[in-house]
C-alpha atoms as a PDB file:
ATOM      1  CA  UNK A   1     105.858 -28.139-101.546  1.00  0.00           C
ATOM      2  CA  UNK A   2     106.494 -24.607-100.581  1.00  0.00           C
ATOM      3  CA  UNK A   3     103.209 -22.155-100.104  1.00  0.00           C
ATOM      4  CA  UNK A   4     103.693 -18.631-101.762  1.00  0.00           C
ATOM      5  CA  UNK A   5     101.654 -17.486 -99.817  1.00  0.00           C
ATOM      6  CA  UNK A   6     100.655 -18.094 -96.373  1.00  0.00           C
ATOM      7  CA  UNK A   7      97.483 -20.012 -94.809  1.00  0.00           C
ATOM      8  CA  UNK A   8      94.867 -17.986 -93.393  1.00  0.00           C
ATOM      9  CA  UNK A   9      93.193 -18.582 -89.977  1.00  0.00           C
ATOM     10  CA  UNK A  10      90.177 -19.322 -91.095  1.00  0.00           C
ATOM     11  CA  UNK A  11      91.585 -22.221 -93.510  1.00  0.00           C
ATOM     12  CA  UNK A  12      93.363 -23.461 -90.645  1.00  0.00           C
ATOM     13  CA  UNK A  13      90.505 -23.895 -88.647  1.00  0.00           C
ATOM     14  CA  UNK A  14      88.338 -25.288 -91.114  1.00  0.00           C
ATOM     15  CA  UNK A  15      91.116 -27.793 -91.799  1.00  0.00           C
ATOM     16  CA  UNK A  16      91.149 -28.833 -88.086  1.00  0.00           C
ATOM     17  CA  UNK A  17      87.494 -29.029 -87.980  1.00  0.00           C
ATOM     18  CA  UNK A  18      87.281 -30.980 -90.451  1.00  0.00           C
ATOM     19  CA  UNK A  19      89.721 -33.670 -89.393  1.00  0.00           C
ATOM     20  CA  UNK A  20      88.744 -33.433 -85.860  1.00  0.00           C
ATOM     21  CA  UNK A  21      92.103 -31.805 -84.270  1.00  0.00           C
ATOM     22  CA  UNK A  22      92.149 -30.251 -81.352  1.00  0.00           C
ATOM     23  CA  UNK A  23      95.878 -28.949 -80.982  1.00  0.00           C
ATOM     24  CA  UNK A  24      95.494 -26.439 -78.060  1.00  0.00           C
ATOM     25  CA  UNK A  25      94.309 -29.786 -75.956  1.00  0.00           C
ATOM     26  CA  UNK A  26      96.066 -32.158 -74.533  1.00  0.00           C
ATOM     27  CA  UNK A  27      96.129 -34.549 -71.488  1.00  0.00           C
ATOM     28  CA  UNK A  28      98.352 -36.983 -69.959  1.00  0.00           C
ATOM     29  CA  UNK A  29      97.799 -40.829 -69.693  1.00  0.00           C
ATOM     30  CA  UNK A  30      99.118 -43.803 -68.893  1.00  0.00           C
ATOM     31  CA  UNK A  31      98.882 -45.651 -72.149  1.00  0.00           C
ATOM     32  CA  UNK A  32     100.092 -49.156 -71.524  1.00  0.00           C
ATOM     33  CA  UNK A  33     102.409 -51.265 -74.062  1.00  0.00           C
ATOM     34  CA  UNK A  34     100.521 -53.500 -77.150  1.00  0.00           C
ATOM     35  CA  UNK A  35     100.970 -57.583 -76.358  1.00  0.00           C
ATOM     36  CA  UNK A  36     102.512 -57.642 -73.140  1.00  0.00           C
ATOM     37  CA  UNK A  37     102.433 -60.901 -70.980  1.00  0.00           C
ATOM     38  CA  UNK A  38     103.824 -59.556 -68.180  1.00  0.00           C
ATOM     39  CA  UNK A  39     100.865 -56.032 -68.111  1.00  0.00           C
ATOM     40  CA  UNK A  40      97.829 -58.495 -68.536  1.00  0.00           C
ATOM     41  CA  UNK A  41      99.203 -61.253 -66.110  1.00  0.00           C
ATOM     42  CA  UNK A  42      99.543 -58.404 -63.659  1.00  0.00           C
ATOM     43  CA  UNK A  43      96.242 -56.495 -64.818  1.00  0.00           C
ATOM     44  CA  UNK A  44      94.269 -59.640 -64.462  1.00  0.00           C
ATOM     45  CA  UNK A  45      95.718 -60.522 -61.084  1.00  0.00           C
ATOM     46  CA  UNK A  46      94.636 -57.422 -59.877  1.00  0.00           C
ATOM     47  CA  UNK A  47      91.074 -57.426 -60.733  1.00  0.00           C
ATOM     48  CA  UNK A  48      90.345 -61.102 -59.420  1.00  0.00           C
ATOM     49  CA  UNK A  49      91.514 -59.400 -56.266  1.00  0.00           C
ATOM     50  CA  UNK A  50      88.628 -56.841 -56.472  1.00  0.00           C
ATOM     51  CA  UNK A  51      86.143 -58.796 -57.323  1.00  0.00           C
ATOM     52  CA  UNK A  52      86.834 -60.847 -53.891  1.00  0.00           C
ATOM     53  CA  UNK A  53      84.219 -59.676 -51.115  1.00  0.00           C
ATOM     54  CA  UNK A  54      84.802 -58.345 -48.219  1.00  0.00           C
ATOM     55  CA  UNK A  55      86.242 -60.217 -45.725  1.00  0.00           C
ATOM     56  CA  UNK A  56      87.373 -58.773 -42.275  1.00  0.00           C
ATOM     57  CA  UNK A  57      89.950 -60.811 -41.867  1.00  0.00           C
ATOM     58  CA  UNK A  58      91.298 -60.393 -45.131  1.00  0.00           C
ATOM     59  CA  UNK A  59      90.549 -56.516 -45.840  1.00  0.00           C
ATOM     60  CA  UNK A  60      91.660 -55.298 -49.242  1.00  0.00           C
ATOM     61  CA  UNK A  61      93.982 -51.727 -49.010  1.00  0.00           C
ATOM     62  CA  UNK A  62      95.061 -49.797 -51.756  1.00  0.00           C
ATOM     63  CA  UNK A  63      97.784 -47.315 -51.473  1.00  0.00           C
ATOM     64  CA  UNK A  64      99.887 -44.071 -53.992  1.00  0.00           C
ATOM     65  CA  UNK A  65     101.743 -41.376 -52.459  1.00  0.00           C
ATOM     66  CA  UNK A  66     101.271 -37.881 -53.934  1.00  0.00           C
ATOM     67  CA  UNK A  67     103.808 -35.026 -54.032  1.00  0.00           C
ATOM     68  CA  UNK A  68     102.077 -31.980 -52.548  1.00  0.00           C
ATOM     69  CA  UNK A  69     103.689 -28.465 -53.410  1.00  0.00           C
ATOM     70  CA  UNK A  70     103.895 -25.917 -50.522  1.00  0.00           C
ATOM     71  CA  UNK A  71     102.754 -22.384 -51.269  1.00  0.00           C
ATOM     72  CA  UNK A  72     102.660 -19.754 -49.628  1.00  0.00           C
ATOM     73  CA  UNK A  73     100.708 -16.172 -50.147  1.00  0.00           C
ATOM     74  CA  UNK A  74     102.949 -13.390 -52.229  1.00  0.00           C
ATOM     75  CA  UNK A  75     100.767 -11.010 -50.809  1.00  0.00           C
ATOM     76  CA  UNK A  76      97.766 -10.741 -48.126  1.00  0.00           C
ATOM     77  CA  UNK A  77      94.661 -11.502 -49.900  1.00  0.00           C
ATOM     78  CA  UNK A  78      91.880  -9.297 -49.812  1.00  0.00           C
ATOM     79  CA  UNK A  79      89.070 -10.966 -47.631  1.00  0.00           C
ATOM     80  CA  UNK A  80      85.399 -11.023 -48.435  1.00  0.00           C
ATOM     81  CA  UNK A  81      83.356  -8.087 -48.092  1.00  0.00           C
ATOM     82  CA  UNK A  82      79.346  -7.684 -48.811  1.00  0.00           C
ATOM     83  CA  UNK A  83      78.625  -7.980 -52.153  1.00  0.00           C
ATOM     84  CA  UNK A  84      82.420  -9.229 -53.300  1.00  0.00           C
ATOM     85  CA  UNK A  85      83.965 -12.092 -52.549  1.00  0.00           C
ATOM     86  CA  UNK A  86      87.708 -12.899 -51.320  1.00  0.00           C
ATOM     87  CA  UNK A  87      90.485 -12.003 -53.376  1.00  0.00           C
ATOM     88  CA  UNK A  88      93.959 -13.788 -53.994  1.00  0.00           C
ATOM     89  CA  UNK A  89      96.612 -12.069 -55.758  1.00  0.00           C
ATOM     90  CA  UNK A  90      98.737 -14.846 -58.645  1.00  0.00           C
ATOM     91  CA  UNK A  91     101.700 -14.183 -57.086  1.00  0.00           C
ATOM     92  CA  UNK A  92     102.439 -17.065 -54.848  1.00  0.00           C
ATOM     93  CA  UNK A  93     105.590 -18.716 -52.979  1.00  0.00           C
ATOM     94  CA  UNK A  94     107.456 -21.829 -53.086  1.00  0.00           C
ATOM     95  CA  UNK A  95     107.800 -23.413 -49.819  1.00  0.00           C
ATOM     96  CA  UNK A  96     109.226 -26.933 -50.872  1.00  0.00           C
ATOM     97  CA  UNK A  97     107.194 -30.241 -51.916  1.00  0.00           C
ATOM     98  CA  UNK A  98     105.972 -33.043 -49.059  1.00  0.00           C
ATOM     99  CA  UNK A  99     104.617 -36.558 -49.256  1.00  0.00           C
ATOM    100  CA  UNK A 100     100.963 -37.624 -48.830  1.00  0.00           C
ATOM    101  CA  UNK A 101      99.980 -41.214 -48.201  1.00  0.00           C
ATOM    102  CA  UNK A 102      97.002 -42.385 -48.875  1.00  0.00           C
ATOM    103  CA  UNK A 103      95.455 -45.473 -47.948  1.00  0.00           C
ATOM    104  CA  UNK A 104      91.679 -46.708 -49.229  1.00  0.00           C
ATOM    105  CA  UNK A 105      89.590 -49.744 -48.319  1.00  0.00           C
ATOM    106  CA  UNK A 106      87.443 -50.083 -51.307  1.00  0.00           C
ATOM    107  CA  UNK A 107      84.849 -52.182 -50.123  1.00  0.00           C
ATOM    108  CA  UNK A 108      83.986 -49.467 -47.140  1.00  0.00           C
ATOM    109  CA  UNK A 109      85.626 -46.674 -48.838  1.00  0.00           C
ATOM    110  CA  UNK A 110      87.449 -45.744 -45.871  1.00  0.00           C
ATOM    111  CA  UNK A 111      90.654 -43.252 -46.176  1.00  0.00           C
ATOM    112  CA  UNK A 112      93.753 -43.159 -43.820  1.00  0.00           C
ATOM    113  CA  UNK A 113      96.770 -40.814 -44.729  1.00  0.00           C
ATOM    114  CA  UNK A 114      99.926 -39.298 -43.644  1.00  0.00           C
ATOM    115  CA  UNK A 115     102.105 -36.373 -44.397  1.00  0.00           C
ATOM    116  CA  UNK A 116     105.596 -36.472 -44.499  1.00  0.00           C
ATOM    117  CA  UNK A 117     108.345 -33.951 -45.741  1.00  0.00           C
ATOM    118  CA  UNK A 118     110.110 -37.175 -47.713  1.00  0.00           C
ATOM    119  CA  UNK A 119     109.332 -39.965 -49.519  1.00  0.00           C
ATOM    120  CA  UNK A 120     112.064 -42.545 -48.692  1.00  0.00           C
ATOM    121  CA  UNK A 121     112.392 -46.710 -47.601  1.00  0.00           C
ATOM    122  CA  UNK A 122     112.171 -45.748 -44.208  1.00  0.00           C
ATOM    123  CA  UNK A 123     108.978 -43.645 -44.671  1.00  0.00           C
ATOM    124  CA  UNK A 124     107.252 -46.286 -46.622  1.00  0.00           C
ATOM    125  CA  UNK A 125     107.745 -49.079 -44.091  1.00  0.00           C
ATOM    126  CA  UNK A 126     106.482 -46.819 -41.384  1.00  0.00           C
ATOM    127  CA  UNK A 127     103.488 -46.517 -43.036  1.00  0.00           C
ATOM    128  CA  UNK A 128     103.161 -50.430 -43.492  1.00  0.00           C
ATOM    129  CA  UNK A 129     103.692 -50.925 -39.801  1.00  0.00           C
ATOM    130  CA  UNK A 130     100.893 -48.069 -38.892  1.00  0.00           C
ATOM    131  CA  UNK A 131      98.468 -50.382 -41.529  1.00  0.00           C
ATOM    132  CA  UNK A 132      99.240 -53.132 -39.996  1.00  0.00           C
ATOM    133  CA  UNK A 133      99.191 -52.741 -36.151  1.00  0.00           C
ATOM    134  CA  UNK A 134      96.989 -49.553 -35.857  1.00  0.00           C
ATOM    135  CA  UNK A 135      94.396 -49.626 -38.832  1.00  0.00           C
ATOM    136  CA  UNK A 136      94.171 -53.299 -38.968  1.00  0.00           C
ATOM    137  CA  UNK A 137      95.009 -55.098 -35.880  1.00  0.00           C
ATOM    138  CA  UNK A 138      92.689 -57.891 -35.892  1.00  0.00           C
ATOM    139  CA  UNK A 139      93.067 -58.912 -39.393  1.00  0.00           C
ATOM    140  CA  UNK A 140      94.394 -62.128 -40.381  1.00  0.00           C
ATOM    141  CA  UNK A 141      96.328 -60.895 -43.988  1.00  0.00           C
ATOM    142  CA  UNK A 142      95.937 -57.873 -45.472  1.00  0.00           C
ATOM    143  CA  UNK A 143      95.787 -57.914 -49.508  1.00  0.00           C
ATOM    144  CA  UNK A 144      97.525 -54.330 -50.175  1.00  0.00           C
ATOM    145  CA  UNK A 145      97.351 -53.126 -53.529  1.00  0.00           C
ATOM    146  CA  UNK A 146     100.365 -50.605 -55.175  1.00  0.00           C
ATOM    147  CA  UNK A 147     102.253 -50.002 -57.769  1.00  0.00           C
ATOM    148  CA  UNK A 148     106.244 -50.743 -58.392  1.00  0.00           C
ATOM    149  CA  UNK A 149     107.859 -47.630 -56.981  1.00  0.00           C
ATOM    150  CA  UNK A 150     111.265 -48.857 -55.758  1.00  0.00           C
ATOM    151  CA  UNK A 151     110.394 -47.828 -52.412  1.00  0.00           C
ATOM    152  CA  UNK A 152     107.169 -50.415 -52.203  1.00  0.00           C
ATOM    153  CA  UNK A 153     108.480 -53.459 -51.581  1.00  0.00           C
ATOM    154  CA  UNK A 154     109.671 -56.073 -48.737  1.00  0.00           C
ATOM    155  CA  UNK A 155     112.701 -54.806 -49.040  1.00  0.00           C
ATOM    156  CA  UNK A 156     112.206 -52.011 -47.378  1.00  0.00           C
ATOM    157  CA  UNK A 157     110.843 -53.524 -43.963  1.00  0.00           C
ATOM    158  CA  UNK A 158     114.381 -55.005 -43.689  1.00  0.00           C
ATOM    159  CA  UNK A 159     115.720 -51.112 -44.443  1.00  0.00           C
ATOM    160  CA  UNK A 160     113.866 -50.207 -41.018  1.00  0.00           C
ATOM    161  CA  UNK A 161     112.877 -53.014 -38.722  1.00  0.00           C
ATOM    162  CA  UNK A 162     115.198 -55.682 -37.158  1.00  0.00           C
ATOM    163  CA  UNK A 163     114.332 -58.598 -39.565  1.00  0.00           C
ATOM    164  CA  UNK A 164     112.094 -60.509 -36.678  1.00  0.00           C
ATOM    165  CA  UNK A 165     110.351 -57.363 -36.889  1.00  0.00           C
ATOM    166  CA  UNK A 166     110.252 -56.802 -40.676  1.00  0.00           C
ATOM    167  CA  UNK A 167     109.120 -60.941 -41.320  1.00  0.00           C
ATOM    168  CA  UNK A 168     106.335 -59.713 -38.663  1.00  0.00           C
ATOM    169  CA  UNK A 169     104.960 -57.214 -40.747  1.00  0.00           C
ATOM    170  CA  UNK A 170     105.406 -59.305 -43.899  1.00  0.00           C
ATOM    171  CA  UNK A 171     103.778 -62.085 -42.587  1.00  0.00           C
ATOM    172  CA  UNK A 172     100.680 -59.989 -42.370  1.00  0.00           C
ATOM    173  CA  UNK A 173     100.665 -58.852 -45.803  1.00  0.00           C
ATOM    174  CA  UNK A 174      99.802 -60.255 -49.402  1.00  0.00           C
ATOM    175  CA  UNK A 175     101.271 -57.751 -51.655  1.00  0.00           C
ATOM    176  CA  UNK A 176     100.003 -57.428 -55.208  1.00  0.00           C
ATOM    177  CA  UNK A 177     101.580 -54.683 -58.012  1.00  0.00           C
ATOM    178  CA  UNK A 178      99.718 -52.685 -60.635  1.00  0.00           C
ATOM    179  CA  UNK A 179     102.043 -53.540 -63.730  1.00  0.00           C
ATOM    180  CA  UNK A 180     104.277 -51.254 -65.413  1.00  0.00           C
ATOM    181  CA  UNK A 181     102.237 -48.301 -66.843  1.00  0.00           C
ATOM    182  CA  UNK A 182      99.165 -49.259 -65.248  1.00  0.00           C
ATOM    183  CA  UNK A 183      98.964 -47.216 -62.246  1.00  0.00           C
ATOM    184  CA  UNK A 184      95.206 -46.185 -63.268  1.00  0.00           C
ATOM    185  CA  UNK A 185      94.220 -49.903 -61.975  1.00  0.00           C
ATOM    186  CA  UNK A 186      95.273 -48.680 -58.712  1.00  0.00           C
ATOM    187  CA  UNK A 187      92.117 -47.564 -56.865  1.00  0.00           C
ATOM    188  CA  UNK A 188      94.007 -45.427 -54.476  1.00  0.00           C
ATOM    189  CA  UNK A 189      94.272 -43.038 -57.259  1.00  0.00           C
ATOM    190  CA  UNK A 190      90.416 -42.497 -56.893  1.00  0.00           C
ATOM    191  CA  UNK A 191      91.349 -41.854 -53.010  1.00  0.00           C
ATOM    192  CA  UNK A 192      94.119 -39.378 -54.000  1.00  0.00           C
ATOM    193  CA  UNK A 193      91.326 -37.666 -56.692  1.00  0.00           C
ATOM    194  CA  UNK A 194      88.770 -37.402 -53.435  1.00  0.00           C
ATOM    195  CA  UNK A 195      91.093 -35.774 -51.025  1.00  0.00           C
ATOM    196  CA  UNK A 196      92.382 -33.819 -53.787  1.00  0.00           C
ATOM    197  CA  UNK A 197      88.989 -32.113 -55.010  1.00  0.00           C
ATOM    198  CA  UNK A 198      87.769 -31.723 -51.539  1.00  0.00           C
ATOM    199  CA  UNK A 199      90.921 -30.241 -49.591  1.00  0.00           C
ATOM    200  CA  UNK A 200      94.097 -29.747 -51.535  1.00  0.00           C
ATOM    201  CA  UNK A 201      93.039 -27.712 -54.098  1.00  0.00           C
ATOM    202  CA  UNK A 202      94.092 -24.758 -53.030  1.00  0.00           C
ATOM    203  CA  UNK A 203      97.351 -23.091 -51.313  1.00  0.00           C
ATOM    204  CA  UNK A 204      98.748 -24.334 -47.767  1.00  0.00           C
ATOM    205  CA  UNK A 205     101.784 -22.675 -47.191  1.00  0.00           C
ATOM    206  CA  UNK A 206     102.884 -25.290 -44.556  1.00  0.00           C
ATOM    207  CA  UNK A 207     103.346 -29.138 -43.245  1.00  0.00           C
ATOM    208  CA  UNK A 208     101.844 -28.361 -40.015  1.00  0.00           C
ATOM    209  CA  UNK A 209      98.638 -26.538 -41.823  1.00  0.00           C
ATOM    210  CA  UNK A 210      98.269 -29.333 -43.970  1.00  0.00           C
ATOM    211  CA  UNK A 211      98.251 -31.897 -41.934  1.00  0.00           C
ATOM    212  CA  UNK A 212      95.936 -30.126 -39.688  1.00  0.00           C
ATOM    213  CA  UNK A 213      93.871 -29.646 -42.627  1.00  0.00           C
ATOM    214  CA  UNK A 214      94.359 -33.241 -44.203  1.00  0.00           C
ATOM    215  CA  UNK A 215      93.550 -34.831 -40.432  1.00  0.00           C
ATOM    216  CA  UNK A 216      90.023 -32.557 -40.293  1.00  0.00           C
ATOM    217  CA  UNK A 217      89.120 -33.397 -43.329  1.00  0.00           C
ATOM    218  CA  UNK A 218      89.562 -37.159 -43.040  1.00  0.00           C
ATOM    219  CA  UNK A 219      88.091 -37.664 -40.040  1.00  0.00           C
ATOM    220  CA  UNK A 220      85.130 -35.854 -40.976  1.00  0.00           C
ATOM    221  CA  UNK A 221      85.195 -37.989 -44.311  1.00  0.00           C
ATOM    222  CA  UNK A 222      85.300 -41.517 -42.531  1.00  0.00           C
ATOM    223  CA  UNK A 223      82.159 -40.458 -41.063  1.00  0.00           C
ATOM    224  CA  UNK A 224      80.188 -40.938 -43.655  1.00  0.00           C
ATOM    225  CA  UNK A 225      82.371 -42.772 -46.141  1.00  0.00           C
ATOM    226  CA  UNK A 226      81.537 -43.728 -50.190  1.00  0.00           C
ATOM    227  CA  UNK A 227      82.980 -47.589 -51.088  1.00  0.00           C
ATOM    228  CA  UNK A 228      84.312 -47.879 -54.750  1.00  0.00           C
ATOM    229  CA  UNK A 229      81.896 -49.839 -56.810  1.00  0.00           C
ATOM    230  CA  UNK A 230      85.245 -50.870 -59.341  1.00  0.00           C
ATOM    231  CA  UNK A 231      83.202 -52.684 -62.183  1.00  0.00           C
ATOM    232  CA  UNK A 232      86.171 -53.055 -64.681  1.00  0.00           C
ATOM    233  CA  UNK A 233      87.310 -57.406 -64.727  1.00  0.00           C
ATOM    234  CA  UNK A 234      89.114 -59.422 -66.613  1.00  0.00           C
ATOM    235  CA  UNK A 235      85.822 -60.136 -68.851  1.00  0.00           C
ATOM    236  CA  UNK A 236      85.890 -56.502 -69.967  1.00  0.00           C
ATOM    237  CA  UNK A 237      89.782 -56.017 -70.255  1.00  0.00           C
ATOM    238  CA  UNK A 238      89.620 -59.094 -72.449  1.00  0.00           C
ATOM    239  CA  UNK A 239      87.139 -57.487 -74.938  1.00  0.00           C
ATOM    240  CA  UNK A 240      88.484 -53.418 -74.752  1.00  0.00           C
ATOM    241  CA  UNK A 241      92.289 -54.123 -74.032  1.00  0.00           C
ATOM    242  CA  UNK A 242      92.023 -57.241 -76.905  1.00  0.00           C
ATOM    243  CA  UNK A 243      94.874 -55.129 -78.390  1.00  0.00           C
ATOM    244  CA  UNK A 244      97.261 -56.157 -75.305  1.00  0.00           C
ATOM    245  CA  UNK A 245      96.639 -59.516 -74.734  1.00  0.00           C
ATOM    246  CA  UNK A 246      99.815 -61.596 -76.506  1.00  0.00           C
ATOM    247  CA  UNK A 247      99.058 -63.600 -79.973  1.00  0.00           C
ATOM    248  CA  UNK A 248      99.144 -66.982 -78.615  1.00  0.00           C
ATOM    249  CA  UNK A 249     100.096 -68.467 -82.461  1.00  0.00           C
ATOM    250  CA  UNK A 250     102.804 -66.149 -82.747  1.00  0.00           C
ATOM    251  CA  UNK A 251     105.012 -67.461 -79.677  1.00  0.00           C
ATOM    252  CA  UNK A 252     104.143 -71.187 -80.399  1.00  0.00           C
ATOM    253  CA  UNK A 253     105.322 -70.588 -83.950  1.00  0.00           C
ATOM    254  CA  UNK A 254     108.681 -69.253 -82.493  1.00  0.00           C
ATOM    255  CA  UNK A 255     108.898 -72.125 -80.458  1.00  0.00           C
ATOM    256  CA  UNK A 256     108.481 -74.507 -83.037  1.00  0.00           C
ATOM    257  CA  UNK A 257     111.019 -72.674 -85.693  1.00  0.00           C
ATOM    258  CA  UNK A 258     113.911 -72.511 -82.862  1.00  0.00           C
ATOM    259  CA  UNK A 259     113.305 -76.442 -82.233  1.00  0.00           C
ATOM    260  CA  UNK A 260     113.604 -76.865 -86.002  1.00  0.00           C
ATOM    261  CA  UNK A 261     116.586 -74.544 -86.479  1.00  0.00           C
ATOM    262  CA  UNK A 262     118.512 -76.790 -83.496  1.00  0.00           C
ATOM    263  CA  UNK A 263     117.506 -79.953 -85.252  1.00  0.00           C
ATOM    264  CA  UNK A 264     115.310 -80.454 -88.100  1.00  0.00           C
ATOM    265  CA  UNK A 265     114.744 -84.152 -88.207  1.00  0.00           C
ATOM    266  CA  UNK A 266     113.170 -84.224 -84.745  1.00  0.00           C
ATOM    267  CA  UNK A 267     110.709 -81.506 -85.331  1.00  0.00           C
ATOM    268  CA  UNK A 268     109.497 -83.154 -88.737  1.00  0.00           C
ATOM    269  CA  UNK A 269     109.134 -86.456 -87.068  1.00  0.00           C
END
């Protein structure tokens, strides 16, 4: 159908009202696939290992890495005067991306980072070893949570460390992924969002400013640190992610039609 004429603004809007459309919004998510095994068998892994307590010798870390975008000021902002406050013009420059670590406990809510100018193998297992022999020295295993970037794995170690050095390090680590589009079950996301909100947001036109920035601000933040009362579990995925969880029927009903397709007279008997 072809309008003669066209719609006005307000019919438009009344039209979106109406149906509830918001078109100048948007936001990205993670939306994980419908019936899929491998998501909840993941998932659910996950969250029986946050409902564990806290055990010293088995401390629970979380880790993400988050690009961080260098800028620099276009021109000298105007600082704050009585009765106006500091100025900042938009015009801003690019000084190259860097990699921030981040590392949470979630039962104690402690944060440990590190800023690095790549985000390769070799910067990855560095990070493991620094876990492992300066954050947690005592500890028996650590259960380190992460998700599947092709950096975070084993793998890696070997990449680095002679392998008696890289079984070491593996030896003191039980490694469990977020699955495939499910990076939101990975509470160092809520440690990325912290550090984020309360020092990043803003322009650092340097590695050396940021890290002196990043280092202030988590020490100071250790002091006093908030744990992460998680209270999503496998109960609750079961009821409000029903929609992901495999039909059971379905796959036992493909079973039993491949058996009969091979041979008939042994499935009927």
């Amino acid at each position: 159908m072809i309008l003669e004429e066209p719609l006005s603004r307000a019919t438009i809007g009344r039209v979106l009202r109406r149906n509830n459309l918001r078109p100048h919004l948007s936001e990205y998510w993670c939306i994980p696939p419908k019936e899929d095994a491998d998501f909840v068998a993941h998932m659910e892994d996950m969250l029986e290992v946050y409902q564990r307590p806290y055990d010293p010798r088995y401390p629970l870390w979380c880790m993400d890495e988050k690009p961080f975008q260098l800028l620099g000021e276009g021109r000298e902002p105007l600082p704050m005067r009585p009765g106006d406050i500091a100025k900042y013009d938009s015009d801003y420059k690019r000084n190259g991306t860097v990699s921030i670590f981040c590392f949470i406990q979630p039962h104690t809510g402690r944060i440990e980072h590190a800023v690095e100018p790549t985000r390769t193998a070799v910067d990855w297992a560095e990070k493991i070893r620094f876990l492992v022999d300066e954050v947690e020295p005592e500890a028996e295993k650590i259960v380190l949570v992460m998700d599947n970037l092709n950096t975070h794995n084993i793998a890696s170690l070997y990449k680095v460390f002679p392998p008696e050095e890289a079984r070491r390090i593996a030896r003191k680590l039980e490694v469990h992924y977020t699955p495939k589009h499910g990076s939101w079950l990975d509470i160092a996301e809520i440690g990325i969002n912290i550090m984020t909100r309360e020092c990043l947001d803003r322009r650092i036109q340097g590695i050396d400013e940021l890290s002196n920035e990043l280092k202030s601000w988590n020490d100071a933040y250790n002091e006093n640190p908030s744990p992460i009362n998680w209270k999503f579990t496998a109960d609750n995925s079961r009821i409000k992610l029903k929609s992901l969880y495999p039909d059971i029927d379905k796959f036992r009903k493909e079973r039993d039609a491949r058996r009969y397709q091979k041979n008939p007279k042994d499935v009927l008997a």
